[in-house]
Protein backbone atom coordinates (compact mmCIF):
# COMPACT_ATOMS: atom_id res chain seq x y z
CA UNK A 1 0.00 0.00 0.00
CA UNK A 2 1.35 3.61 -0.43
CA UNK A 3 2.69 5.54 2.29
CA UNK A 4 0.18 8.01 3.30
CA UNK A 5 0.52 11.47 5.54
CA UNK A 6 -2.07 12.90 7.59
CA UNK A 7 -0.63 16.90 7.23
CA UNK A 8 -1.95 19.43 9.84
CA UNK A 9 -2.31 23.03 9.31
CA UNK A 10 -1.94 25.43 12.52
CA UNK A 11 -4.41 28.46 13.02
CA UNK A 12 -4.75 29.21 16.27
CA UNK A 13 -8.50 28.54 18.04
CA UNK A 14 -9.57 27.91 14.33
CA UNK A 15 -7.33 24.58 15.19
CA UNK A 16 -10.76 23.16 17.01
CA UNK A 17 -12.15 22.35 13.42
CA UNK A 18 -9.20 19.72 13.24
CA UNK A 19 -10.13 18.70 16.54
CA UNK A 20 -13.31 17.85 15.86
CA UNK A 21 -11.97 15.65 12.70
CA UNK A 22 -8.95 14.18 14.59
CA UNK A 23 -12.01 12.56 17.34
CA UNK A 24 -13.95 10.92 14.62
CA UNK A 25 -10.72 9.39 13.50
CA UNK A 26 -10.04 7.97 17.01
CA UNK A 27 -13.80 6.99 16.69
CA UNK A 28 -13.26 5.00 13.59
CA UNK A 29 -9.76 3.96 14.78
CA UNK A 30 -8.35 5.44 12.08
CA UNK A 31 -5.00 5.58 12.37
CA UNK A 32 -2.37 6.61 9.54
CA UNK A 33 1.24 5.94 10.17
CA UNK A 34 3.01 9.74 9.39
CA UNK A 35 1.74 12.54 11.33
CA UNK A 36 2.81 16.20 10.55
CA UNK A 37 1.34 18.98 12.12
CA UNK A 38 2.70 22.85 13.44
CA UNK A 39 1.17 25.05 16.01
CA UNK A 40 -2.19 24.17 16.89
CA UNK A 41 -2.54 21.25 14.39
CA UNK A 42 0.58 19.81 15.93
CA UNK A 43 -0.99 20.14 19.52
CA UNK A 44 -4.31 18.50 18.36
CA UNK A 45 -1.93 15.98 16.81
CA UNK A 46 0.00 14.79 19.70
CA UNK A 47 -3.72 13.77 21.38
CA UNK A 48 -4.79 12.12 18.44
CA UNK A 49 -1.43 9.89 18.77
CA UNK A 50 -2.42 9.50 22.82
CA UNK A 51 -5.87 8.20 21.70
CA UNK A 52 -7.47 10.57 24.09
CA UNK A 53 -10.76 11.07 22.77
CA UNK A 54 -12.09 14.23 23.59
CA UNK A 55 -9.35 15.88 25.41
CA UNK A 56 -8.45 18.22 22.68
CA UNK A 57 -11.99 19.61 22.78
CA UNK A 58 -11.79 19.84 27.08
CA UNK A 59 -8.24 21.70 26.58
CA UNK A 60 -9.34 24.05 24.09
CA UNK A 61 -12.79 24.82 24.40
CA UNK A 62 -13.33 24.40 28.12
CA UNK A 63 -10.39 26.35 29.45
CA UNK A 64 -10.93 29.19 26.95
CA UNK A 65 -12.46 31.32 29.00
CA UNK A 66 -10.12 30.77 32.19
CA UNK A 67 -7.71 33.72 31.54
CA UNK A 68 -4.86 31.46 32.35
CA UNK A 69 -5.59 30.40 29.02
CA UNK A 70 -5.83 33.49 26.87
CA UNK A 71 -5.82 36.65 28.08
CA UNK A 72 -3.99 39.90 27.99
CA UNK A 73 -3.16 39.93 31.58
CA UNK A 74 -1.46 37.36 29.95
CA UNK A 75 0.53 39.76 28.05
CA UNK A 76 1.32 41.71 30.89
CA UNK A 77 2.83 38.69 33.35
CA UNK A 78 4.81 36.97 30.95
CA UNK A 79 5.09 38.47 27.01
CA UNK A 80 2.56 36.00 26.34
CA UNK A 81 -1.54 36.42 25.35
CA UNK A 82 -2.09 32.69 25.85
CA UNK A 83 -0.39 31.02 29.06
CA UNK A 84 2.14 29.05 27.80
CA UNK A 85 3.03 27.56 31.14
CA UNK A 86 -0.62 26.92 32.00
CA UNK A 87 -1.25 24.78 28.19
CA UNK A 88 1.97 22.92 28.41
CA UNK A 89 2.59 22.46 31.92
CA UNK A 90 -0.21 22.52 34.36
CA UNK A 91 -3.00 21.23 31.52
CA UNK A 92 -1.06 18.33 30.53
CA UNK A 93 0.32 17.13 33.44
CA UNK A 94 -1.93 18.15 35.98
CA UNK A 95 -5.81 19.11 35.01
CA UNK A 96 -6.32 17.66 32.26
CA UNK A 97 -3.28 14.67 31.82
CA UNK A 98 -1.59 13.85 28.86
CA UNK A 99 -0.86 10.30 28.09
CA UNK A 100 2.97 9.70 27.58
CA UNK A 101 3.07 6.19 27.94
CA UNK A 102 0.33 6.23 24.71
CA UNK A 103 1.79 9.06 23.01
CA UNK A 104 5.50 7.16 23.03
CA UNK A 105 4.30 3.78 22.54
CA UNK A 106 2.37 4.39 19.10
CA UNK A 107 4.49 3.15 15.98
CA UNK A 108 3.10 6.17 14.08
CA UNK A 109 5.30 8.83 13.16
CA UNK A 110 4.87 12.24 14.54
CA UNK A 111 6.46 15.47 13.11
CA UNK A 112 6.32 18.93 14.17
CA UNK A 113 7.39 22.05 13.04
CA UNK A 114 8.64 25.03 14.44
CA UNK A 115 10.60 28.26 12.62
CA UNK A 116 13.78 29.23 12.99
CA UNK A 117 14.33 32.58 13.60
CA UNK A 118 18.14 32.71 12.89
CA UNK A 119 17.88 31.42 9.66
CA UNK A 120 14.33 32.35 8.86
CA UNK A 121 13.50 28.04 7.77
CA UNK A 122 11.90 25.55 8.89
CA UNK A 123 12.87 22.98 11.78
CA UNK A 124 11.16 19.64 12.24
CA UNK A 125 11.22 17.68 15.39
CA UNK A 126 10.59 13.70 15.29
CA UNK A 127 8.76 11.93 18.08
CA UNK A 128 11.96 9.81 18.56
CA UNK A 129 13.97 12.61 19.28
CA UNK A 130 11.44 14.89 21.82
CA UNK A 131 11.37 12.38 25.31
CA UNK A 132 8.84 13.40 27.44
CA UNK A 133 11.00 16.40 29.03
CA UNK A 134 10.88 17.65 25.54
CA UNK A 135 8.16 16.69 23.62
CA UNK A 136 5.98 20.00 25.31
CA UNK A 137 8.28 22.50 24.73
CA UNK A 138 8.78 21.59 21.32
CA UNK A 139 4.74 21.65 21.10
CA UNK A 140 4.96 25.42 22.63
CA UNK A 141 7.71 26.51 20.01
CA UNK A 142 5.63 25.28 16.94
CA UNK A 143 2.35 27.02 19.26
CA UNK A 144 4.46 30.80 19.84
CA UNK A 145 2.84 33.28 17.45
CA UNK A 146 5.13 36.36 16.51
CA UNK A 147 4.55 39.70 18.38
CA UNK A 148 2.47 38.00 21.30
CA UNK A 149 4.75 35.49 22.25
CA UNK A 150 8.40 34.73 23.41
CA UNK A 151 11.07 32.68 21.83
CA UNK A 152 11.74 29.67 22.40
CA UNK A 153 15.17 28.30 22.87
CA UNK A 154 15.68 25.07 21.95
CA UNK A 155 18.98 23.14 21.61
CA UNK A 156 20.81 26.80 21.29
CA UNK A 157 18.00 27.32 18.53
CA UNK A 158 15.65 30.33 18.64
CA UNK A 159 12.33 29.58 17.71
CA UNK A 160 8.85 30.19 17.19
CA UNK A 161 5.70 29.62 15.49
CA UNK A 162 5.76 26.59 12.78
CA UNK A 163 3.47 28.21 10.40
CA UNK A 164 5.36 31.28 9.93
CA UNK A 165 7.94 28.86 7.31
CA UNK A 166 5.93 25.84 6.74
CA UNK A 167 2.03 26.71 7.42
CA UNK A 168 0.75 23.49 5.29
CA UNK A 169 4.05 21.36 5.84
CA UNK A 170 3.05 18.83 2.64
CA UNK A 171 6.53 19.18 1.04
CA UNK A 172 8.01 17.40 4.06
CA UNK A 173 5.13 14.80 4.26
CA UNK A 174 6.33 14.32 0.48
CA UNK A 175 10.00 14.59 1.47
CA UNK A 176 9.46 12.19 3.96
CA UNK A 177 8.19 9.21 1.71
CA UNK A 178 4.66 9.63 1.56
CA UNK A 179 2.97 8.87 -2.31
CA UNK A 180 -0.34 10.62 -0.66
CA UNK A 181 -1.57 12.59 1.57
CA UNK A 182 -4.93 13.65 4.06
CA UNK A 183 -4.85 17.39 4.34
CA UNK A 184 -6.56 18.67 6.80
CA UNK A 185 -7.37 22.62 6.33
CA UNK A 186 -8.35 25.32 9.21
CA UNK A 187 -9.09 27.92 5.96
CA UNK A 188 -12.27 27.48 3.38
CA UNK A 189 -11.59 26.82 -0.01
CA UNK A 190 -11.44 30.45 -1.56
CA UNK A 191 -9.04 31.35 1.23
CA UNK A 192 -5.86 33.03 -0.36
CA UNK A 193 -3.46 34.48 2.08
CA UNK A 194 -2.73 38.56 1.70
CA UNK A 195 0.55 40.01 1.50
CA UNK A 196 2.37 41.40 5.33
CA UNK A 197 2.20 44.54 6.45
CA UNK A 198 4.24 45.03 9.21
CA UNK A 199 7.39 44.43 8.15
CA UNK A 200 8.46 47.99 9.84
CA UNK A 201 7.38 46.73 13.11
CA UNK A 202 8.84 42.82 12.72
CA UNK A 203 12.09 44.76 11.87
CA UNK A 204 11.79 46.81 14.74
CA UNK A 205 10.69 44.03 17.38
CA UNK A 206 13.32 41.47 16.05
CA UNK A 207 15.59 43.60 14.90
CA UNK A 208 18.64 40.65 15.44
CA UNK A 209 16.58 38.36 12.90
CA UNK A 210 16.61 39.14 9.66
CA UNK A 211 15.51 35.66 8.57
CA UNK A 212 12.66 35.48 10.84
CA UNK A 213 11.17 38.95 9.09
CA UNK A 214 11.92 37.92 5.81
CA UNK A 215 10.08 34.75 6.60
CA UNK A 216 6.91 37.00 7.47
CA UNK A 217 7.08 38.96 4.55
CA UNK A 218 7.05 35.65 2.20
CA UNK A 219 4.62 34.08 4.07
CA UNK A 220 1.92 34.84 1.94
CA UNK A 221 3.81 33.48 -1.19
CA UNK A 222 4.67 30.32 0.54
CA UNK A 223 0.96 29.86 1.75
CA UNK A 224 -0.66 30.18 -1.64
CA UNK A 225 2.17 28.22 -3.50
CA UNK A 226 1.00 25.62 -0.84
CA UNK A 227 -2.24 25.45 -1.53
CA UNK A 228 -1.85 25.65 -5.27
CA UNK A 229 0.58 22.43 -5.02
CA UNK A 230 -2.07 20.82 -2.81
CA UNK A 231 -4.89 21.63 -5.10
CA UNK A 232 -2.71 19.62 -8.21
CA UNK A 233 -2.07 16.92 -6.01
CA UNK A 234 -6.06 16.93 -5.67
CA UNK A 235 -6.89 16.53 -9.41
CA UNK A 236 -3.73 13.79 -9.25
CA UNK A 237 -5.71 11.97 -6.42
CA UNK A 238 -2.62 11.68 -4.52
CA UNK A 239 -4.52 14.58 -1.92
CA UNK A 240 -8.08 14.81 -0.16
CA UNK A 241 -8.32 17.73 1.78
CA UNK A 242 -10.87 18.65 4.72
CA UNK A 243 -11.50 21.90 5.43
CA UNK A 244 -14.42 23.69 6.34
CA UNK A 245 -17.17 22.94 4.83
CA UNK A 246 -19.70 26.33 5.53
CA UNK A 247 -18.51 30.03 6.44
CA UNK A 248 -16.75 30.26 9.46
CA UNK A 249 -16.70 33.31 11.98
CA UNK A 250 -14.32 32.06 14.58
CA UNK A 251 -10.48 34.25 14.56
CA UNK A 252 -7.28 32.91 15.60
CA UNK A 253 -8.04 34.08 19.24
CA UNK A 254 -11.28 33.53 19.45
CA UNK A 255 -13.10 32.96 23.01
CA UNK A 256 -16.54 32.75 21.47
CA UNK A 257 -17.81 29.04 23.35
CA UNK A 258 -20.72 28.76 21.12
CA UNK A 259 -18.79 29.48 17.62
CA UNK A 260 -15.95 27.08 18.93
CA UNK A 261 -18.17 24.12 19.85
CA UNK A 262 -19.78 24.76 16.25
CA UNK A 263 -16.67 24.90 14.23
CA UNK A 264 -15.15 21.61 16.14
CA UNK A 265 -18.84 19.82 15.13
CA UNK A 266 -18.30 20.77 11.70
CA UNK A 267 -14.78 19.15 11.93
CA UNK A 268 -16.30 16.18 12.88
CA UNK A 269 -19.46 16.30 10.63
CA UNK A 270 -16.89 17.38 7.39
CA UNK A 271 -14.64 13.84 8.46
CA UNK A 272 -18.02 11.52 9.05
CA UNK A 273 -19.25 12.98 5.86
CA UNK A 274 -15.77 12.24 3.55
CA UNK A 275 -15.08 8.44 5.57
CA UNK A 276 -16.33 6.26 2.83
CA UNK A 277 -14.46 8.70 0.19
CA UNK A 278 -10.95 8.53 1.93
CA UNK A 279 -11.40 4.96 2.62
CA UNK A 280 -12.10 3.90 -1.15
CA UNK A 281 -9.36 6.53 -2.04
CA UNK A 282 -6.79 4.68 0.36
CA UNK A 283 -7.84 1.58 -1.07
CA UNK A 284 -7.36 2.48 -4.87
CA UNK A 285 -4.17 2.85 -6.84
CA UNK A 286 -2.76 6.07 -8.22
């Protein structure tokens, strides 16, 4: 059979739409082998390889309004608007417990990816490599969005946000082996990213990174080349792509209960909806 990826975009609380399609998965014990995900699709990953149905929902949705969570007292205390100690330190191993012994045991392969703000590229981590000491930090580093979070120092590297280099990381799903690939989306289909327009102010708040600003400013490039790659790999069939499936209202820091707990049932009602597709799709030869 070919090797197939299960690729993760990030997106902040928009993540909870790949929530709600990563628990039908664990529903239908569907289980691919590669697993590549950055910033929130990463962290929704990482239960999805702990089989712990329903804990990405009780993380994300029922802490939101606990301004531990997200908040710009937040900002204040510690450079950060969400509580990056609180998510991957007290949640995990305290209110709401992640399962290590799971996570480690699983044979499938887990990737995450974080920027590096040296070199403005890319920087995967493998399960294999992130023990449990690790394996959270590395999660926060993919999870720290420019401007309203610290860096994150990791192995003498400075880094942040995955989706700043690698928002859709498909090239490295192909890189990696993988003949096809389940996408799974945070943006609807028209979605085309706009050009950066801060580039004064990235310049002025990292002013010792000059790859980490050029990174922002190509983002946009990178994003729609992304998408236009995935889209071919579509009409190949080497590519099925979830996304969501109606208008959605919900912003990257949304704390709107009611619009979250929609947008993670549409995750799950877009994935119950495309089963019998992506299982006659795994099935047949391309």
């Amino acid at each position: 059979m070919e090797k197939i990826g299960l690729v993760l975009e990030g997106g902040g609380m928009r993540g909870v739409y790949t929530a709600g399609v990563l628990d039908f998965f664990l529903e239908q014990e569907f289980h691919l082998p590669y697993v590549i995900g950055v910033s929130a699709g990463a962290c929704h990953a990482a239960s999805y390889i702990s089989r712990q149905h329903g804990r990405n929902k009780k993380v994300n949705i029922g802490f939101i309004r606990d301004p531990r969570y997200l908040s710009y007292r937040n900002l204040l205390q510690s450079r950060s608007l969400f509580g990056m100690d609180f998510i991957f330190n007290e949640i995990p191993n305290k209110l709401v417990p992640f399962d290590y012994n799971t996570f480690y045991q699983s044979p499938q392969r887990y990737v995450i990816g974080t920027t590096n703000c040296q070199t403005g590229e890319p920087v995967y981590f493998n399960k294999e490599e992130c023990g449990p000491d690790l394996i959270l930090k590395v999660l926060m580093a993919s999870s720290s969005l420019p401007f309203v979070s610290p860096i994150v120092n990791i192995n003498g590297l400075d880094l942040l946000d995955g989706g700043i280099t690698d928002p859709i990381p498909i090239k490295r799903s192909m890189a990696d082996g993988n003949e096809k690939h389940l996408i799974v989306l945070t943006r609807p289909r028209d979605y085309r990213k706009t050009a950066f327009k801060q580039k004064w102010l990235a310049q002025k708040v990292y002013r010792k990174y000059d790859g980490l600003v050029q990174a922002m400013v190509n983002r946009h490039q990178i994003y729609n080349n992304t998408l236009d790659l995935i889209e071919n790999l579509e009409q190949e069939g080497k590519a099925i792509v979830l996304r969501p499936s109606k208008p959605i209202q919900v912003d990257r820091l949304e704390k709107n209960v009611q619009k979250l707990n929609e947008l993670f049932a549409l995750g799950y009602q877009d994935a119950s909806s495309a089963h019998w597709r992506i299982l006659e799709w795994i099935d047949s030869e391309h």
